[in-house]
C-alpha atoms as a PDB file:
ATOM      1  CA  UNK A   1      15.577  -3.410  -3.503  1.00  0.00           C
ATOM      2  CA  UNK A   2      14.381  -5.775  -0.528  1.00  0.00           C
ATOM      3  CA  UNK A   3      17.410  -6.688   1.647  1.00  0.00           C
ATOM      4  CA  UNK A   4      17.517 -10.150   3.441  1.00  0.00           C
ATOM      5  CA  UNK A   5      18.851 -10.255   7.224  1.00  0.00           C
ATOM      6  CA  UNK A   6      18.662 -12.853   9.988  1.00  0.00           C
ATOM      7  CA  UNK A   7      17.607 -12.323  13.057  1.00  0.00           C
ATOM      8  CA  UNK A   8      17.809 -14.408  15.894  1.00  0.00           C
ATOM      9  CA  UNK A   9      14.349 -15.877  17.891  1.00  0.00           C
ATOM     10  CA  UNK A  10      13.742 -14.299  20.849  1.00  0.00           C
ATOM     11  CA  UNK A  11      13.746 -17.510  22.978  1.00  0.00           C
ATOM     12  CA  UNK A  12      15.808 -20.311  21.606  1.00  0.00           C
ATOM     13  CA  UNK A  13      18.291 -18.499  19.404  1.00  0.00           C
ATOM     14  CA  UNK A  14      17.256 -20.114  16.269  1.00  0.00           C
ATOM     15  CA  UNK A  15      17.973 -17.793  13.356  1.00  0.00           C
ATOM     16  CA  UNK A  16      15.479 -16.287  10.947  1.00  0.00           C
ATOM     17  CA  UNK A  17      15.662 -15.330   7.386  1.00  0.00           C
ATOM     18  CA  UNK A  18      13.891 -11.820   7.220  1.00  0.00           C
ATOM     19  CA  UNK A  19      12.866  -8.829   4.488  1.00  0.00           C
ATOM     20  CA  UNK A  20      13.610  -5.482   5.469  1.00  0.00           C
ATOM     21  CA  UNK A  21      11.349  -3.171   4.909  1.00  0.00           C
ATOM     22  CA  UNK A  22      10.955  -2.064   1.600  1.00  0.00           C
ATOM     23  CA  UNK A  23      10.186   0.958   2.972  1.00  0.00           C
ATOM     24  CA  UNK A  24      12.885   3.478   4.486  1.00  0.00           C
ATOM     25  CA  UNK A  25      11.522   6.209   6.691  1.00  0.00           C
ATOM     26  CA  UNK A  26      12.071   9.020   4.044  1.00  0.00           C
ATOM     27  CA  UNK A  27      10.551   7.030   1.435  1.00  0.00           C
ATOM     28  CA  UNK A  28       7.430   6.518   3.739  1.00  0.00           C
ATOM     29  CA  UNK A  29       7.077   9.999   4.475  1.00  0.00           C
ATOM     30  CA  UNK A  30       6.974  11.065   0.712  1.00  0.00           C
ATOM     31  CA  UNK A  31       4.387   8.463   0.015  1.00  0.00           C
ATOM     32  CA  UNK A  32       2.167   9.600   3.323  1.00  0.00           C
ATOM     33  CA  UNK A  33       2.806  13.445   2.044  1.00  0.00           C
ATOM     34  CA  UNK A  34       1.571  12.066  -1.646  1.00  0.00           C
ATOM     35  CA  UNK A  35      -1.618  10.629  -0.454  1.00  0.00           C
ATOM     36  CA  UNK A  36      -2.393  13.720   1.832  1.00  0.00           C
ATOM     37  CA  UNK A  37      -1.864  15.980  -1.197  1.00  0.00           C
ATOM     38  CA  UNK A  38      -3.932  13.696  -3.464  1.00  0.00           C
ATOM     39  CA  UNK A  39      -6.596  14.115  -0.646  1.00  0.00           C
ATOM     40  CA  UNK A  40      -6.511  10.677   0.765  1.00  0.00           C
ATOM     41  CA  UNK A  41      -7.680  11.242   4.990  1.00  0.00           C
ATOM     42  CA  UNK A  42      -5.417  11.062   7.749  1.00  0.00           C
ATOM     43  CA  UNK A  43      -7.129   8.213   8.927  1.00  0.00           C
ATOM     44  CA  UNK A  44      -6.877   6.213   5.743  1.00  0.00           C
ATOM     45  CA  UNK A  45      -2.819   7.632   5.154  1.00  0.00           C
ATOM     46  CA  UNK A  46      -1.519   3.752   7.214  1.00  0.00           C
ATOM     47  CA  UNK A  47      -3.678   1.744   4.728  1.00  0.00           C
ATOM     48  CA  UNK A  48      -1.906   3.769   1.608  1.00  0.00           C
ATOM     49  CA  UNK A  49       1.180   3.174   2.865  1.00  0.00           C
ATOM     50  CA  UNK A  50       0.772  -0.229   3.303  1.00  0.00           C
ATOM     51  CA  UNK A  51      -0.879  -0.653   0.219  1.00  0.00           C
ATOM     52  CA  UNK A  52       2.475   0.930  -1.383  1.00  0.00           C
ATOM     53  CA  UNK A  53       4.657  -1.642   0.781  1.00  0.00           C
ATOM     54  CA  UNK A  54       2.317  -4.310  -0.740  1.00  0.00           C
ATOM     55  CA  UNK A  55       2.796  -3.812  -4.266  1.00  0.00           C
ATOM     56  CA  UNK A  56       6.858  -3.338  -3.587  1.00  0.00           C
ATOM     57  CA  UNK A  57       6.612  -6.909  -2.150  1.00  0.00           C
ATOM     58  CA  UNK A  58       4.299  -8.187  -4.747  1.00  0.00           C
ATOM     59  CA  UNK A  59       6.878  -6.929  -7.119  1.00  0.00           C
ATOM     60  CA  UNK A  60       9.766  -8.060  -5.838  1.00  0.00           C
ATOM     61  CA  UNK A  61       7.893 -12.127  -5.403  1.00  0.00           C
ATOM     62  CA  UNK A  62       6.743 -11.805  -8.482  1.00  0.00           C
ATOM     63  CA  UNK A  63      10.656 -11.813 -10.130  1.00  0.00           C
ATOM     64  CA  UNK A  64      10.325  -8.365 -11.775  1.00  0.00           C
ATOM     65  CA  UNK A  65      13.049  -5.897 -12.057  1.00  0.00           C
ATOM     66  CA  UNK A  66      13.581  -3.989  -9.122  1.00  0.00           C
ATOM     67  CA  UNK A  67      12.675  -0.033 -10.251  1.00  0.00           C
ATOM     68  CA  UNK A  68      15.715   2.440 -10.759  1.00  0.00           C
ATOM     69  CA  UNK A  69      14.404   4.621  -7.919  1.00  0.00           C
ATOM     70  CA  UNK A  70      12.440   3.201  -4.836  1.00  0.00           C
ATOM     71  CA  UNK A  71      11.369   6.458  -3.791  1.00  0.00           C
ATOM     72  CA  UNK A  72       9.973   7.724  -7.039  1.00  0.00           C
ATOM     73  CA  UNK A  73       8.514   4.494  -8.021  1.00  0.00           C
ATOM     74  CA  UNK A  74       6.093   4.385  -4.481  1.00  0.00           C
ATOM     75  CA  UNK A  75       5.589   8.278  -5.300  1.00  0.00           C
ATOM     76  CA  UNK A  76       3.926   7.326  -8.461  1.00  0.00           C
ATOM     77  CA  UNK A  77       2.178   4.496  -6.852  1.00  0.00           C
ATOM     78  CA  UNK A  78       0.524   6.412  -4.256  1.00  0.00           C
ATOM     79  CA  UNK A  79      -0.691   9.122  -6.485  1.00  0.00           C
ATOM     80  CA  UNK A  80      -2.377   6.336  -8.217  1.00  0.00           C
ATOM     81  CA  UNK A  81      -3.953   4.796  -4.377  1.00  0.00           C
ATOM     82  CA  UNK A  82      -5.656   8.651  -4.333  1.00  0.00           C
ATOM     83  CA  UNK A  83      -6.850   8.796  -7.330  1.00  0.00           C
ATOM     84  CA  UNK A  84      -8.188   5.125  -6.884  1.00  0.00           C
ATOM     85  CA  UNK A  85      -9.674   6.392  -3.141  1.00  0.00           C
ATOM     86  CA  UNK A  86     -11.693   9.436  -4.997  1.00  0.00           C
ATOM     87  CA  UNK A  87     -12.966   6.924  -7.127  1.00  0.00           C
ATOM     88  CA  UNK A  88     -14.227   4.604  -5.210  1.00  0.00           C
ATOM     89  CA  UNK A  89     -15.179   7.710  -2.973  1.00  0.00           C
ATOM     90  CA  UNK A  90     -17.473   8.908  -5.554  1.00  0.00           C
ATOM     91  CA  UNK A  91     -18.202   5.549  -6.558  1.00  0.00           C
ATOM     92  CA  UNK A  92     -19.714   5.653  -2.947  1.00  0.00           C
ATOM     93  CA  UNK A  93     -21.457   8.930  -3.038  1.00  0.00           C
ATOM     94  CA  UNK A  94     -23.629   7.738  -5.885  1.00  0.00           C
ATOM     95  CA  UNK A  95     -24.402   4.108  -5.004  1.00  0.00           C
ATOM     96  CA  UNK A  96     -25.581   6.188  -1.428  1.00  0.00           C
ATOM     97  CA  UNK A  97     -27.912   8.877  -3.667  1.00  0.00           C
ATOM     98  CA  UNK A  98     -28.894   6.290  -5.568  1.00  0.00           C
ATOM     99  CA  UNK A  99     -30.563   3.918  -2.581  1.00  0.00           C
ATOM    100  CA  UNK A 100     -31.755   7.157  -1.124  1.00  0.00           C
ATOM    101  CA  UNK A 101     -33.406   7.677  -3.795  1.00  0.00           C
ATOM    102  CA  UNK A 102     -35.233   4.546  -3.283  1.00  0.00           C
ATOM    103  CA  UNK A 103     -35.616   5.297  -0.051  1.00  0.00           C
ATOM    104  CA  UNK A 104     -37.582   8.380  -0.985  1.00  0.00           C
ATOM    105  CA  UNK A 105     -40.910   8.443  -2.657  1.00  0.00           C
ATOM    106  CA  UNK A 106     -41.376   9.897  -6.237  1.00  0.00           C
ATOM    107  CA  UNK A 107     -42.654  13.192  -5.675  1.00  0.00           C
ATOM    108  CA  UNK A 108     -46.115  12.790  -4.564  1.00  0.00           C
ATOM    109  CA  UNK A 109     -46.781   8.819  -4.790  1.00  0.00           C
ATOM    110  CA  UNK A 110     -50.032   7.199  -3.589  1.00  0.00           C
ATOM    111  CA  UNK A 111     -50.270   5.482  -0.609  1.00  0.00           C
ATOM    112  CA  UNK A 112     -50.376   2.914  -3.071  1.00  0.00           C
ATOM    113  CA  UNK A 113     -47.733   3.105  -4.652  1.00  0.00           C
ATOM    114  CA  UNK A 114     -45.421   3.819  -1.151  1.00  0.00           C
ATOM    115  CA  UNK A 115     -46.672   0.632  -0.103  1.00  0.00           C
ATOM    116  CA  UNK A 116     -45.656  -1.319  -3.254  1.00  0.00           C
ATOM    117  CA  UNK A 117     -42.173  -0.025  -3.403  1.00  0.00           C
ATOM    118  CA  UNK A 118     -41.367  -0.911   0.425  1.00  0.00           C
ATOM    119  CA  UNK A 119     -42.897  -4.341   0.102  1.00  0.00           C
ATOM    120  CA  UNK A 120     -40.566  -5.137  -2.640  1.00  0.00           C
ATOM    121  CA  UNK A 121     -37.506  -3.368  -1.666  1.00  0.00           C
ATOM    122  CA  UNK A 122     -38.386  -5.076   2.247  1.00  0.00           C
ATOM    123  CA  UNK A 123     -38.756  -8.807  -0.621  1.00  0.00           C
ATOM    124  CA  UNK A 124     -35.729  -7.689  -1.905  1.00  0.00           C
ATOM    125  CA  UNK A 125     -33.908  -7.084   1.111  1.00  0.00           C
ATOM    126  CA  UNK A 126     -35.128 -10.603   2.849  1.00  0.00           C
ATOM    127  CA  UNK A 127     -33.749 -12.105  -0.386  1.00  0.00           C
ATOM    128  CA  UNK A 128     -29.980 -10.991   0.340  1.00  0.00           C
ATOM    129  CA  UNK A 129     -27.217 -13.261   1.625  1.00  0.00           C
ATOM    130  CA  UNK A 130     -27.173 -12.119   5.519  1.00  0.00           C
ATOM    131  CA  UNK A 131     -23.960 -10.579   5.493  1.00  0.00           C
ATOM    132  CA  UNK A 132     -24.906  -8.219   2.116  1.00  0.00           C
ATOM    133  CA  UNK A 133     -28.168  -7.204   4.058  1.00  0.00           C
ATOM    134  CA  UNK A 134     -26.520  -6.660   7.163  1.00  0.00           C
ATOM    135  CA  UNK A 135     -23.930  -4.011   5.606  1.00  0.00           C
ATOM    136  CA  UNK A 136     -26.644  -2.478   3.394  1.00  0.00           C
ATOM    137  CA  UNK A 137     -29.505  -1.939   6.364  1.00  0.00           C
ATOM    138  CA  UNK A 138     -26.288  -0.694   8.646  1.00  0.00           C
ATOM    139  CA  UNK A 139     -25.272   1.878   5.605  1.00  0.00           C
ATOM    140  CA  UNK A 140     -28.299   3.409   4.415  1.00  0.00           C
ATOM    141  CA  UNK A 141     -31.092   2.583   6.912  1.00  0.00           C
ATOM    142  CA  UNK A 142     -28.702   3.126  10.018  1.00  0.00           C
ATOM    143  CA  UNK A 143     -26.715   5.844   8.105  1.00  0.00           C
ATOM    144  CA  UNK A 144     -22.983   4.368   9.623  1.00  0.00           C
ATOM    145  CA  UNK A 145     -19.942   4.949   7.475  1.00  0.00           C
ATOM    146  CA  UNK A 146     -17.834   2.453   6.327  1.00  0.00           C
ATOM    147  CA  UNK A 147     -15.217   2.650   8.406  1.00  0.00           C
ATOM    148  CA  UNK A 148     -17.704   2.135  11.426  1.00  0.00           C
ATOM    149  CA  UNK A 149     -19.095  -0.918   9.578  1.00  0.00           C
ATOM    150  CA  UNK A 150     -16.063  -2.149   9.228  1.00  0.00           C
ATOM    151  CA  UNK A 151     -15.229  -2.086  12.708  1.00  0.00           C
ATOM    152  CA  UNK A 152     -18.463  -2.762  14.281  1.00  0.00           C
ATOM    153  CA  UNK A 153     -18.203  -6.100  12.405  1.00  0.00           C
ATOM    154  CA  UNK A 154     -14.754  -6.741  12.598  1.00  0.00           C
ATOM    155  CA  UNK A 155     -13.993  -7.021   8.630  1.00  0.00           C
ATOM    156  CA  UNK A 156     -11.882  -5.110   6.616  1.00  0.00           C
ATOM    157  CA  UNK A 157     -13.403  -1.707   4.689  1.00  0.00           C
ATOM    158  CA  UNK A 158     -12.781  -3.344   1.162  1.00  0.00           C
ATOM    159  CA  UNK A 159     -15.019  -6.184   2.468  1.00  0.00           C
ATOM    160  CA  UNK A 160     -17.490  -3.508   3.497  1.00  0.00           C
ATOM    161  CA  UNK A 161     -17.577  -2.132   0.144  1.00  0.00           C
ATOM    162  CA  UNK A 162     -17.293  -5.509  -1.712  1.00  0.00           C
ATOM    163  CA  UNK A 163     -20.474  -6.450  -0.144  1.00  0.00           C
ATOM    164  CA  UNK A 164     -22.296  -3.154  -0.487  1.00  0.00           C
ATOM    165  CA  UNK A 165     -21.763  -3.491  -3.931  1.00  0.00           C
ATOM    166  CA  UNK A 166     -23.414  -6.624  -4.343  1.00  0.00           C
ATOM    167  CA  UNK A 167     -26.312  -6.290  -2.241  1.00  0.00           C
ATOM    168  CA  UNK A 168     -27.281  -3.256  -4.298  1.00  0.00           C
ATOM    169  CA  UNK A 169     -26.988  -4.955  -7.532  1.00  0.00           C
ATOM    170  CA  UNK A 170     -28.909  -7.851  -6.240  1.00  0.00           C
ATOM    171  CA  UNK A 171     -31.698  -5.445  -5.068  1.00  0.00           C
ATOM    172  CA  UNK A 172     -31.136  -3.383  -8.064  1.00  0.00           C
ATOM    173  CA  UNK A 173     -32.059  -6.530  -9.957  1.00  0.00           C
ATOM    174  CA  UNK A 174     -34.582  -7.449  -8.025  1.00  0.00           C
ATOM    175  CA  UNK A 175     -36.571  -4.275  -7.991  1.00  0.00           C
ATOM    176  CA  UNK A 176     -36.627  -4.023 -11.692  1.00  0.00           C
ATOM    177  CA  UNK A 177     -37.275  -8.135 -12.259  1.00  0.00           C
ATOM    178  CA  UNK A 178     -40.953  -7.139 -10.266  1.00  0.00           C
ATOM    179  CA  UNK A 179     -40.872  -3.920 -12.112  1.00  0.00           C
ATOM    180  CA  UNK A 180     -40.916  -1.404  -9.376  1.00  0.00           C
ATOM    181  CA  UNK A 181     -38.282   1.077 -10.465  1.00  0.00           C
END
């Protein structure tokens, strides 16, 4: 499965012990063409295939049986990396209706009542570890995707998400402890 080879250092000839990759070109073309077909963006098609690459490695350190067929085993892998991105795509979608929503005023709430909910989501949000507030203001007050979070603060999109996730539970949490929602 994952070929050794040594390679020589650039500068003083000393010789390194080196994994191909476990990728050939043909076998990372299928895997690209399975996460387009599954739906997974152009944009996010380098991460898949990485993420395929990953779990090859992970396999082979881990002392596992090599599978029969590369090619079809990262297929199958990747198909499952775009089904995981719709979820956590939806995932996304709802956690982002769901803040909006709290965001939004009940249908025709008092002034009282307006005031009350953005005091203690405003509590809730000066409660939040300053990284979780910073992604959640940046996502649903400043209305940036992910991907521009994630490069605006120089951390990975799974960290993004990670902390997005938290943040809203905290608040979550925190908005029904003072019973506002």
């Amino acid at each position: 499965m994952l070929r050794r080879k040594a390679r020589r250092d650039q500068g003083g000839g000393a010789v390194q012990d080196v994994l191909d990759d476990p990728l050939d070109a043909a076998q990372e073309r299928r895997v690209r063409a399975v996460l387009a077909l599954g739906g997974v963006p152009q944009a996010d098609l380098p991460d898949g295939v990485q993420q395929v690459r990953l779990r090859l490695l992970e396999r082979a350190a881990s002392g596992r049986e090599a599978p029969r067929d590369v090619s079809a085993w990262a297929a199958v892998v990747a198909s499952n990396l775009a089904m995981d991105w719709h979820r956590a795509k939806k995932r996304q979608e709802r956690l982002g209706e769901r803040l909006a929503s709290l965001r939004q005023p009940a249908a025709h709430p008092s002034g009282e009542e307006t005031s009350l909910l953005s005091l203690a989501v405003a509590r809730g949000l000066d409660e939040l570890p300053d990284a979780q507030r910073q992604v959640l203001v940046l996502r649903f007050y400043g209305d940036l995707p992910v991907r521009d979070i994630a490069e605006e603060l120089g951390i990975p999109e799974g960290t993004v998400k990670s902390r997005l996730h938290t943040a809203v539970r905290a608040l979550r949490a925190r908005l029904h402890e003072d019973e506002v929602v």
